[in-house]
C-alpha atoms as a PDB file:
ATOM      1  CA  UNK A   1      -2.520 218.312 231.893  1.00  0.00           C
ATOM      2  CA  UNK A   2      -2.202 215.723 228.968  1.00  0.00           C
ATOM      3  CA  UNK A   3       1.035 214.581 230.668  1.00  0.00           C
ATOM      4  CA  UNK A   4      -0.486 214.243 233.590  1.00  0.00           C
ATOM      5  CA  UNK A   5      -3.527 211.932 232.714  1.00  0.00           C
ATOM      6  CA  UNK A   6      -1.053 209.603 230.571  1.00  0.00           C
ATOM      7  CA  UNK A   7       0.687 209.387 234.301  1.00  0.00           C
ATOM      8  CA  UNK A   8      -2.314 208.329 236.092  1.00  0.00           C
ATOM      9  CA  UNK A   9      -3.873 206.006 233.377  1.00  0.00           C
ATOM     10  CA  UNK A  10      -0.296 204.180 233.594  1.00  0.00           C
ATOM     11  CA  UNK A  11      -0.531 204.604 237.175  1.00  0.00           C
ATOM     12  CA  UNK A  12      -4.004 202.995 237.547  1.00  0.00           C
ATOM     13  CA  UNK A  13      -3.223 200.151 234.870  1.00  0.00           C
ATOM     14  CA  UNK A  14       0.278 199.140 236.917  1.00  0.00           C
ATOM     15  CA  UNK A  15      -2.127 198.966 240.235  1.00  0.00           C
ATOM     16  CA  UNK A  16      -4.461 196.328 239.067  1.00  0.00           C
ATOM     17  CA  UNK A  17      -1.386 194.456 236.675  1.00  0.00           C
ATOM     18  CA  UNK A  18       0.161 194.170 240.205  1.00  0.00           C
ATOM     19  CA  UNK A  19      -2.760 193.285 242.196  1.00  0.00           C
ATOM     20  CA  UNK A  20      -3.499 190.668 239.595  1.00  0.00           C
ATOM     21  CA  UNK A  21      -0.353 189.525 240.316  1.00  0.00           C
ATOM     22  CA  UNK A  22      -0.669 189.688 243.720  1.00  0.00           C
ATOM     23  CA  UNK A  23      -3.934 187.516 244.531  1.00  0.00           C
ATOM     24  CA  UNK A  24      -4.634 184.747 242.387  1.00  0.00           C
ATOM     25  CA  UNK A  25      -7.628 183.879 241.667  1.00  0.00           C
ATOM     26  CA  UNK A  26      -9.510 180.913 243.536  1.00  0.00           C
ATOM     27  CA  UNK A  27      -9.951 179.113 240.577  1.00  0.00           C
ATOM     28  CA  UNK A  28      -6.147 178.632 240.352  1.00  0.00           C
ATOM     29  CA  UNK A  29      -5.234 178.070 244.058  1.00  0.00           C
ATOM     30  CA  UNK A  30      -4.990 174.263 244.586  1.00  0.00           C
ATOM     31  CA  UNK A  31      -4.489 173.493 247.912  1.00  0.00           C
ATOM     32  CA  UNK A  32      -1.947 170.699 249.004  1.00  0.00           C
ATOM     33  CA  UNK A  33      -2.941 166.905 250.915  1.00  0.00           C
ATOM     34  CA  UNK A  34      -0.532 168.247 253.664  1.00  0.00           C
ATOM     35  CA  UNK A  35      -2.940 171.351 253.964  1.00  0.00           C
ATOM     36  CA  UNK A  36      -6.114 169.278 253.621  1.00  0.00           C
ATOM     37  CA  UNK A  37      -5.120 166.910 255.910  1.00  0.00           C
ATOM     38  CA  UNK A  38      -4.049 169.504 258.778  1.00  0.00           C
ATOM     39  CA  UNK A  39      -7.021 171.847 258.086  1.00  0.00           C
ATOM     40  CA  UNK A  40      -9.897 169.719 257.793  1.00  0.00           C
ATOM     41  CA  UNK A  41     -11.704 171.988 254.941  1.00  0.00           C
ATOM     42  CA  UNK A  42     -10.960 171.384 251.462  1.00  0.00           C
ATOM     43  CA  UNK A  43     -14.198 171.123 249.477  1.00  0.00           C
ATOM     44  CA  UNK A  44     -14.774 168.729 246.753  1.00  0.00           C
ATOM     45  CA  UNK A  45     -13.842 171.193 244.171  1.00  0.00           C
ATOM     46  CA  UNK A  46     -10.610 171.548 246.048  1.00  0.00           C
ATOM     47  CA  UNK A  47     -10.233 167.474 246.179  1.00  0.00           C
ATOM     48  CA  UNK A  48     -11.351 167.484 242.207  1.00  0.00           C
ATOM     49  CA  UNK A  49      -8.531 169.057 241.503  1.00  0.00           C
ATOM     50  CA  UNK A  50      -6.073 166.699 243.063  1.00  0.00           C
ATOM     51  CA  UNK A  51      -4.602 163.337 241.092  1.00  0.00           C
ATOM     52  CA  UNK A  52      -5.098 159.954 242.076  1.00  0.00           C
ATOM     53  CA  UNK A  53      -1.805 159.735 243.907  1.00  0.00           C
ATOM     54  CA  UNK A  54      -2.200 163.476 246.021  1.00  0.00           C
ATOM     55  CA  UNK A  55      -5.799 162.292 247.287  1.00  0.00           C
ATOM     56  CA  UNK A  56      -3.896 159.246 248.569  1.00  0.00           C
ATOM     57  CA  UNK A  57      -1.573 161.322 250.031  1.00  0.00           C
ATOM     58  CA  UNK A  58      -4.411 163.201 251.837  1.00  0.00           C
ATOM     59  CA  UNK A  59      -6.502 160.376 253.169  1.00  0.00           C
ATOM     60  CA  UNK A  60      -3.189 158.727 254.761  1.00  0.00           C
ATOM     61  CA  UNK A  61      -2.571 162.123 256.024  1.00  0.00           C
ATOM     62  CA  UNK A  62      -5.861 162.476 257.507  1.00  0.00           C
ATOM     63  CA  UNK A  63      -6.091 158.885 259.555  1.00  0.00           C
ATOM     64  CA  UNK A  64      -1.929 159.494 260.800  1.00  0.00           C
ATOM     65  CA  UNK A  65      -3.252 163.283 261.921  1.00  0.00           C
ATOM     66  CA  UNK A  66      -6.334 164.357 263.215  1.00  0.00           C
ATOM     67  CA  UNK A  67      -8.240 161.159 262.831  1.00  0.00           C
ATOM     68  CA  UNK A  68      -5.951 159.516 265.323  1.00  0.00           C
ATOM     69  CA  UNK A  69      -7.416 161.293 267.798  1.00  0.00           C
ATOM     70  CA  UNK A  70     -10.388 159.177 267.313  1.00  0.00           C
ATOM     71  CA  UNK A  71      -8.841 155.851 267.400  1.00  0.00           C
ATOM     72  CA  UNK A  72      -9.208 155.883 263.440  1.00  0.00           C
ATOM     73  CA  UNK A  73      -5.759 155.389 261.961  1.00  0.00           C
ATOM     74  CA  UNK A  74      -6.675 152.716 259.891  1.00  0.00           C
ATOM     75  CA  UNK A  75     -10.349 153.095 259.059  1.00  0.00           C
ATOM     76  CA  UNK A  76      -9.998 153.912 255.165  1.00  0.00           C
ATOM     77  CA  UNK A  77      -7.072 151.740 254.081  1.00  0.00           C
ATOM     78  CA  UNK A  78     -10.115 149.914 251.701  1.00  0.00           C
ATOM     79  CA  UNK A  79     -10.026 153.786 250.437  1.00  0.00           C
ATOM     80  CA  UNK A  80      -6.901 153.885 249.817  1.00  0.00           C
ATOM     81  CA  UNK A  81      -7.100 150.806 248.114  1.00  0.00           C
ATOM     82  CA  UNK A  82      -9.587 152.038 245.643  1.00  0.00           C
ATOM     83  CA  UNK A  83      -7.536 155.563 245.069  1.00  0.00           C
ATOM     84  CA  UNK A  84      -4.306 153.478 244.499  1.00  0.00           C
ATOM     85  CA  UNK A  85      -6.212 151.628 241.391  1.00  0.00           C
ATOM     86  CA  UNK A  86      -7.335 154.443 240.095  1.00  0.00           C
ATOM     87  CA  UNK A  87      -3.542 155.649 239.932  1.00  0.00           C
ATOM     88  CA  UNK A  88      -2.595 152.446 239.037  1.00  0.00           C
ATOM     89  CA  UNK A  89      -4.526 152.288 235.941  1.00  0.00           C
ATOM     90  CA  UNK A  90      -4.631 156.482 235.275  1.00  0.00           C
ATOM     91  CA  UNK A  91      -8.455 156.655 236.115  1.00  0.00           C
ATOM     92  CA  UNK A  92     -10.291 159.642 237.589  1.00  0.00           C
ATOM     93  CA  UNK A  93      -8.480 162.984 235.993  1.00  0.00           C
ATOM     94  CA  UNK A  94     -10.017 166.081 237.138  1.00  0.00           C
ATOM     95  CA  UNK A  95     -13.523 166.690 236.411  1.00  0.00           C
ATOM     96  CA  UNK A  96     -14.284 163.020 235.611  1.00  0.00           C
ATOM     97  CA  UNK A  97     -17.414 161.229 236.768  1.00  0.00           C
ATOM     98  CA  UNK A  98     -14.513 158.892 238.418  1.00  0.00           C
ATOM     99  CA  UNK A  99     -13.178 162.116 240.141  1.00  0.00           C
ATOM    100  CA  UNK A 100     -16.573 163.510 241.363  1.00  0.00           C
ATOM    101  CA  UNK A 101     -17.980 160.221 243.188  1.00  0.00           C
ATOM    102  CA  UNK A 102     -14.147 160.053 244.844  1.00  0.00           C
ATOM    103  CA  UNK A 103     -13.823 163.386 245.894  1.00  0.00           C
ATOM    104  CA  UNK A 104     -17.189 163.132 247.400  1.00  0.00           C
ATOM    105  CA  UNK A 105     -16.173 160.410 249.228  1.00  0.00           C
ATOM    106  CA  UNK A 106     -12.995 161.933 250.600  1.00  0.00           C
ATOM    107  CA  UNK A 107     -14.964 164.947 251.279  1.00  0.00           C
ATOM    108  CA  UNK A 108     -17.505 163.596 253.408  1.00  0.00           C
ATOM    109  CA  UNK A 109     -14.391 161.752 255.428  1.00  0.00           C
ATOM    110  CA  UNK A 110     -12.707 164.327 256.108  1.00  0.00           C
ATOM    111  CA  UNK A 111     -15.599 167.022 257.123  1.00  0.00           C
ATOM    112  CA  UNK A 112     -16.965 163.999 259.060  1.00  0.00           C
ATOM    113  CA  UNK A 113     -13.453 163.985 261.546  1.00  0.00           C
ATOM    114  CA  UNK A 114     -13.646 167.609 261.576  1.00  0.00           C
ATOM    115  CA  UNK A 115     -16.965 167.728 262.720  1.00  0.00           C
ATOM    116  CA  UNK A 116     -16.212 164.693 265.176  1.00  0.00           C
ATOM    117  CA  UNK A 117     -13.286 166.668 266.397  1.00  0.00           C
ATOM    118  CA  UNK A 118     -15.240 169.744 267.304  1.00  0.00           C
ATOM    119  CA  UNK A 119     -13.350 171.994 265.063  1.00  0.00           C
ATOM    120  CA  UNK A 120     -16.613 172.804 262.670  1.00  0.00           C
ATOM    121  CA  UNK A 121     -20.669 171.772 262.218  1.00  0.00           C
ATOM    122  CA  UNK A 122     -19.868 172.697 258.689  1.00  0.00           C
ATOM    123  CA  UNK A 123     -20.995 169.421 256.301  1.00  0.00           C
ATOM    124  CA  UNK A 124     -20.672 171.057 253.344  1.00  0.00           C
ATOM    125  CA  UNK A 125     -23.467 170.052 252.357  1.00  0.00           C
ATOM    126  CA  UNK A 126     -22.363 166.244 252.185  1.00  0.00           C
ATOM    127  CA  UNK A 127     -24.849 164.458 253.705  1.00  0.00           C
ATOM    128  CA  UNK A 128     -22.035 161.603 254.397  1.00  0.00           C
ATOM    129  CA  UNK A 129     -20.141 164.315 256.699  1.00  0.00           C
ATOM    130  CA  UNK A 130     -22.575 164.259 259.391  1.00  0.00           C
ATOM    131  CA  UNK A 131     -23.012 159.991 259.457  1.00  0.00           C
ATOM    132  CA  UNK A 132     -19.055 159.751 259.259  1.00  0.00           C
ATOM    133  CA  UNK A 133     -18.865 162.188 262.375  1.00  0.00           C
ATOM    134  CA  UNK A 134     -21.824 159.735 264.135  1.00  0.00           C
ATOM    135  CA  UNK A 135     -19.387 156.902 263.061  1.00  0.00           C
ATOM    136  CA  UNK A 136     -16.024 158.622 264.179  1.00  0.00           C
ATOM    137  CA  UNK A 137     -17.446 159.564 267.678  1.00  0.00           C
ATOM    138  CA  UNK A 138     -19.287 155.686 268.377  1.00  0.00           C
ATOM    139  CA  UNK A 139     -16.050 154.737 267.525  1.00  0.00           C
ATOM    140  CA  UNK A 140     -13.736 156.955 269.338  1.00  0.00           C
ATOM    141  CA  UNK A 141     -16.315 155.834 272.661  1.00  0.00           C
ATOM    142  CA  UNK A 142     -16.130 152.303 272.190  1.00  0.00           C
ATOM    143  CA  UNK A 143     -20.371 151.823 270.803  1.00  0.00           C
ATOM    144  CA  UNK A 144     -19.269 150.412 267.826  1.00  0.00           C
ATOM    145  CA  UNK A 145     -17.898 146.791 269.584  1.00  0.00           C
ATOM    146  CA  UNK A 146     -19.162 144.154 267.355  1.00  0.00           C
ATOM    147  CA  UNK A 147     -17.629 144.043 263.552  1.00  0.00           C
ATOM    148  CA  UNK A 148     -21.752 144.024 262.763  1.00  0.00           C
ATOM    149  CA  UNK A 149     -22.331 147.576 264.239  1.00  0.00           C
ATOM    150  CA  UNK A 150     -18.833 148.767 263.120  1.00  0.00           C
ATOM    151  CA  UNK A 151     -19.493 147.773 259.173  1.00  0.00           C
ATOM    152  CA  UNK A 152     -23.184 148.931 258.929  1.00  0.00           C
ATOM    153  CA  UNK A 153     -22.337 152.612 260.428  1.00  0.00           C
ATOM    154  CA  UNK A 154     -18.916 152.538 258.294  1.00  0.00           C
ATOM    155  CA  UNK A 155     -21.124 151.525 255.450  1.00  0.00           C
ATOM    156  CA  UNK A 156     -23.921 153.857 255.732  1.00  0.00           C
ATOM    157  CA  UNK A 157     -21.322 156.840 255.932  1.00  0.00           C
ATOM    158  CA  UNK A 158     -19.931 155.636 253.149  1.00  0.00           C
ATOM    159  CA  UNK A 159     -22.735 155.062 251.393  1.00  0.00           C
ATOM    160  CA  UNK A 160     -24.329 158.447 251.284  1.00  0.00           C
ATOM    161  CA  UNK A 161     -20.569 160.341 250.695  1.00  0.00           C
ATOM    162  CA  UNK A 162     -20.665 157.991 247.502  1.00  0.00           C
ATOM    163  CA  UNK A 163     -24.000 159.204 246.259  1.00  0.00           C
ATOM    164  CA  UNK A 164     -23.643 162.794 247.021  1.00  0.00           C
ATOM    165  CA  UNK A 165     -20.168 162.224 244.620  1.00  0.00           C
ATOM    166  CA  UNK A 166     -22.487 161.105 242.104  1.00  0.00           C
ATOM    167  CA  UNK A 167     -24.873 163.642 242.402  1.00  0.00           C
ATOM    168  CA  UNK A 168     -21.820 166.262 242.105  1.00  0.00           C
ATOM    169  CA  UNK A 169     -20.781 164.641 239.115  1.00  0.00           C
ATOM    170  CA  UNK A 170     -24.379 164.689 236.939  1.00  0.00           C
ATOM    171  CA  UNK A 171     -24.521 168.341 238.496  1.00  0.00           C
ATOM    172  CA  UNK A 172     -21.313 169.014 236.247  1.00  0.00           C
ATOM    173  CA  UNK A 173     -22.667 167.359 233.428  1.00  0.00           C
ATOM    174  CA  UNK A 174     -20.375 163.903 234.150  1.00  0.00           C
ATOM    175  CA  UNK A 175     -22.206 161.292 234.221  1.00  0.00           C
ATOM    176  CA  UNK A 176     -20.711 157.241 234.560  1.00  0.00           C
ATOM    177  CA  UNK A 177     -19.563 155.194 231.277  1.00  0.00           C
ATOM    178  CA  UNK A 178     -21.207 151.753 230.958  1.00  0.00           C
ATOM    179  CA  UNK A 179     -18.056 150.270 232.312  1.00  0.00           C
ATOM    180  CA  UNK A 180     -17.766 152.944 235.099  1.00  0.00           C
ATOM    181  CA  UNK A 181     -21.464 152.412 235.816  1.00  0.00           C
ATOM    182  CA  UNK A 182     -20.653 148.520 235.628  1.00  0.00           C
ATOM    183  CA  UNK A 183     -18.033 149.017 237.993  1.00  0.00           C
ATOM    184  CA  UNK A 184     -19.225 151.265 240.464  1.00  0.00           C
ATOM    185  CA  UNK A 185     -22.168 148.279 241.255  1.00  0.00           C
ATOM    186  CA  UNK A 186     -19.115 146.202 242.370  1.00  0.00           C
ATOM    187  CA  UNK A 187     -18.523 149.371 245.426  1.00  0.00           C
ATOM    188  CA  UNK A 188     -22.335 148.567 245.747  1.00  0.00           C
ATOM    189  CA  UNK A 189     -21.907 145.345 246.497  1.00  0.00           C
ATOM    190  CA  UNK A 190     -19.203 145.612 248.859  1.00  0.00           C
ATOM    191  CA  UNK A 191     -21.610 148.375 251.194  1.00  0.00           C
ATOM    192  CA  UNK A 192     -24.539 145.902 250.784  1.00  0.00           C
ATOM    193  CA  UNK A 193     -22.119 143.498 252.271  1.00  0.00           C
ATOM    194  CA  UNK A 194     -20.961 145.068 254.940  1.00  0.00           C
ATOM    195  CA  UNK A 195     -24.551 146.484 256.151  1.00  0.00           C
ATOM    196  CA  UNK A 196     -26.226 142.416 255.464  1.00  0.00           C
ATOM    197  CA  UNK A 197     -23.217 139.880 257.203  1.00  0.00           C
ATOM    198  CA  UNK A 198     -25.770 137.325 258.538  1.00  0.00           C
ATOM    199  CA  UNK A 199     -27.183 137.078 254.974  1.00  0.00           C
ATOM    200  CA  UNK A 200     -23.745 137.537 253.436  1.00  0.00           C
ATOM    201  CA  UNK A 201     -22.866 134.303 255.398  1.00  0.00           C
ATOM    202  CA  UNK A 202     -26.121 132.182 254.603  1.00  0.00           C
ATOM    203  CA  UNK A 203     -25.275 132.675 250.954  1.00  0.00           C
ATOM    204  CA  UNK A 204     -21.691 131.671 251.656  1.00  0.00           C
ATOM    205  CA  UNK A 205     -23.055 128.329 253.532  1.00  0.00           C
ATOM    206  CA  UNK A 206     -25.451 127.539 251.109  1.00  0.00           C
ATOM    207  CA  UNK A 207     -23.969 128.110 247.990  1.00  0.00           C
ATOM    208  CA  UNK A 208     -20.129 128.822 249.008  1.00  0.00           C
ATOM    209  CA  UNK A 209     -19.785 124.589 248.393  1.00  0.00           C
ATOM    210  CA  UNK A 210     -20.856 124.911 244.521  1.00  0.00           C
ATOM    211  CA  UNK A 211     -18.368 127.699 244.320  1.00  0.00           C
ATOM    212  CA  UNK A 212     -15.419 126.263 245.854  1.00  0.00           C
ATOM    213  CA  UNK A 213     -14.886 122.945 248.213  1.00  0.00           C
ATOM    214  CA  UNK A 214     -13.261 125.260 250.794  1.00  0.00           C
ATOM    215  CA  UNK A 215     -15.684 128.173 250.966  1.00  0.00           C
ATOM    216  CA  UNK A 216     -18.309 127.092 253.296  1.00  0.00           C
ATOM    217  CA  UNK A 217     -15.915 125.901 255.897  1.00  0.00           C
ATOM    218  CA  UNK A 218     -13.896 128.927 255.808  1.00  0.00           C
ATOM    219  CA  UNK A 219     -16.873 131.358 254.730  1.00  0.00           C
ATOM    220  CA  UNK A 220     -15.923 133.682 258.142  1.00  0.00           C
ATOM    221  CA  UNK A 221     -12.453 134.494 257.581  1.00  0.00           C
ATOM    222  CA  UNK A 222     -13.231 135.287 253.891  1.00  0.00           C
ATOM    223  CA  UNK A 223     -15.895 137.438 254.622  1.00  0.00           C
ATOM    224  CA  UNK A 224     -14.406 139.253 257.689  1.00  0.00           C
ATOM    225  CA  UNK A 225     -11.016 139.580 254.736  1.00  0.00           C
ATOM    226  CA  UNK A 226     -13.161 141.046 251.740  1.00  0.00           C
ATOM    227  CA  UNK A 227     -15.427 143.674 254.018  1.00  0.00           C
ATOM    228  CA  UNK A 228     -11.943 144.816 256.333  1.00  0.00           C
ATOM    229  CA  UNK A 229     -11.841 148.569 255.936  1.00  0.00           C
ATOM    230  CA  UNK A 230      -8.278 148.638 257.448  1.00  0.00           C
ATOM    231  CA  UNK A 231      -7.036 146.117 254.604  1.00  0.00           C
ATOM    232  CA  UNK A 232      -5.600 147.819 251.074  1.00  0.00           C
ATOM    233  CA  UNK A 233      -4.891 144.719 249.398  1.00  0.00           C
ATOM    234  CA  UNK A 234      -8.751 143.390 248.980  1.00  0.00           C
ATOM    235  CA  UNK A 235     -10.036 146.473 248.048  1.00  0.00           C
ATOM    236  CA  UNK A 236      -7.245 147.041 245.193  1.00  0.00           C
ATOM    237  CA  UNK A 237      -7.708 143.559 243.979  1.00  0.00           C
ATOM    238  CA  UNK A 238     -11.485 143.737 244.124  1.00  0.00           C
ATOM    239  CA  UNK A 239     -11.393 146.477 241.937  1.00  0.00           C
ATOM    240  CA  UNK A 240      -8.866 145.034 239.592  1.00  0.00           C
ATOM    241  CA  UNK A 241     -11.338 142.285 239.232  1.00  0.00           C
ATOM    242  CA  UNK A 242     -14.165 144.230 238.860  1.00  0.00           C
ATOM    243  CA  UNK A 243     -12.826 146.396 236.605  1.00  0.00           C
ATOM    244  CA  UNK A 244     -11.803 143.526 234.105  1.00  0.00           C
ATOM    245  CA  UNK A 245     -15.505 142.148 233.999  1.00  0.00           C
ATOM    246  CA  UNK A 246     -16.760 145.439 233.706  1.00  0.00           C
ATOM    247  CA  UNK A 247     -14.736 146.119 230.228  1.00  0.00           C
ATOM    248  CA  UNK A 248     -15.705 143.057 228.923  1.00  0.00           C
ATOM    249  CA  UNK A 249     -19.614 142.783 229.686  1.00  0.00           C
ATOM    250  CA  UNK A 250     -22.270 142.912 232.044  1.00  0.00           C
ATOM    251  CA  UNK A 251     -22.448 139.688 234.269  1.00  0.00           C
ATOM    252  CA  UNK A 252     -25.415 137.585 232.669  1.00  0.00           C
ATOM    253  CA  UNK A 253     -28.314 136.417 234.857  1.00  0.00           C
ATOM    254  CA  UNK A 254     -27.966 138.008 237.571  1.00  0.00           C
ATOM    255  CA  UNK A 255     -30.879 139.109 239.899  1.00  0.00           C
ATOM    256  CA  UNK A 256     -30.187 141.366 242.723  1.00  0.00           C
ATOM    257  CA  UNK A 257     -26.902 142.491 245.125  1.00  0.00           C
ATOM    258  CA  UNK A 258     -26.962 139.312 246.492  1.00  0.00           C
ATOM    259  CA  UNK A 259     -26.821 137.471 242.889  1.00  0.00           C
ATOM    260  CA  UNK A 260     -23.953 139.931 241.826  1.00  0.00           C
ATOM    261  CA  UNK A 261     -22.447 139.355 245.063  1.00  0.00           C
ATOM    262  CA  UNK A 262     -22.219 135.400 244.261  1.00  0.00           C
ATOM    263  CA  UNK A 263     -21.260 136.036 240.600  1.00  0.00           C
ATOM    264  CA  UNK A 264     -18.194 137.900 242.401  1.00  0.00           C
ATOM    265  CA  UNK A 265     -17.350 135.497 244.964  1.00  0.00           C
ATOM    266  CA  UNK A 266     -15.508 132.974 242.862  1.00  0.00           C
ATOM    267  CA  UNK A 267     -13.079 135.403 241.535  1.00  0.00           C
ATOM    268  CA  UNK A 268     -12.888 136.687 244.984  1.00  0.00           C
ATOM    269  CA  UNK A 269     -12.433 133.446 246.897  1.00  0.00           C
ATOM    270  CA  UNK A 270      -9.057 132.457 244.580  1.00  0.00           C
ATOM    271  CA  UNK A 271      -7.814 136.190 245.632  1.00  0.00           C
ATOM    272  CA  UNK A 272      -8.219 135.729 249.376  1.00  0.00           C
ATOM    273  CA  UNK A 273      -6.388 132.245 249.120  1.00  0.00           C
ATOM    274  CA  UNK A 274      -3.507 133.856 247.839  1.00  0.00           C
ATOM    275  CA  UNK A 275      -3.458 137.050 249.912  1.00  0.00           C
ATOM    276  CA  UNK A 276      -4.052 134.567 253.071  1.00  0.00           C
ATOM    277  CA  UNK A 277      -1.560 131.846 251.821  1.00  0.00           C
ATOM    278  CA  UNK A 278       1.491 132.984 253.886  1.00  0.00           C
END
């Protein structure tokens, strides 16, 4: 009888060793960009647990796969532009503020294309999900025709994905650096440009000639260049920029968006005339 209990004890103990073994838990399963971008549902928590250079991986995935369905194969190169600083420069490790806000942000995207596509209703409770499906589907129909329409509703998707991040972040006790908090009002700037273009330009012809001789004459192209969501380059060297006035101090003096916007533009201008130069 003694012998026979030792057997089953063992017997019981191998089970669960094996079926340990067997299904991991959820905490460890990280799920690949490949997946992600095929499948449509990896949750922040999933995208959290990604580096810089995987989520990259996943949002290119995502516009070359199911988004090109929708006629969006190049609406988040500005994304990608952002991620590929943050690889750059080894920001955003898992469970960062940094990594919140971004996954967030990829988050909404992606739920927003799934949703757009039909495959779920599921937002995930990312209130960006639903306005990037509105977005996807005006776009995929042709309602979005003038660069005005097309930047507000890419902008007000974008917009709420962002916040939601946030809010994800302070819910896991991460909340932004001065410098983060310094930089993230440069992404603020650049959705308050997109949603405001015939202020954006007033400024630019009213105060573009104190900035630079060139600027009011060629206030259009620069504008259209620094607010083009299927352009890498101005989004990684807008960030670059921001990033170094960030670390060194706020910018002094300045009243509203708009007045950040204009303490930007200088810095901004010089990139565009190189980027544009060829």
């Amino acid at each position: 009888m003694l012998v026979r209990r030792r057997t089953t004890a063992l017997l019981s103990a191998l089970a669960v060793l094996l079926a340990g073994l067997a299904v991991p838990a959820a905490a460890d399963v990280r799920r690949t960009p490949a997946d992600c971008a095929a499948a449509l549902d990896c949750t922040a928590a999933d995208i959290d647990l990604m580096t810089m250079a995987e989520r990259l991986e996943l949002v290119r995935g995502m516009q070359a796969g199911p988004a090109a369905a929708l006629g969006a194969t190049d609406r988040w190169r500005n994304i990608e532009g952002v991620i590929t600083f943050f690889r750059d420069h080894s920001l955003g490790p898992s469970g960062s503020w940094v990594s919140y806000v971004d996954a967030g942000i990829v988050e909404g995207i992606e739920r927003g294309i799934a949703i757009a596509l039909g495959w779920s209703s599921d937002t995930f409770g990312n209130p960006g999900s639903a306005l990037w499906a509105s977005y996807l589907t005006r776009l995929s129909t042709g309602a979005l025709g003038t660069r005005s329409a097309h930047d507000r509703a890419w902008s007000e998707a974008e917009q709420a994905s962002t916040e939601h991040g946030d809010a994800l972040a302070a819910a896991h006790g991460q909340h932004a650096t001065p410098v983060e908090w310094r930089f993230y009002q440069f992404s603020e700037v650049y959705r308050w440009a997109l949603r405001n273009r015939p202020v954006v330009l007033d400024l630019l012809a009213v105060y573009g000639p104190l900035i630079h001789p060139a600027l009011a004459r060629l206030r259009v192209p620069f504008y259209d260049w620094f607010t083009d969501v299927s352009r890498s380059a101005p989004s990684y060297k807008g960030c670059e920029m921001a990033y170094g006035f960030a670390q060194l101090h706020p910018i002094a003096g300045v009243v509203g968006v708009a007045g950040l916007f204009l303490a930007y533009v200088a810095e901004l201008f010089d990139e565009y005339l190189v980027d544009t130069s060829d």
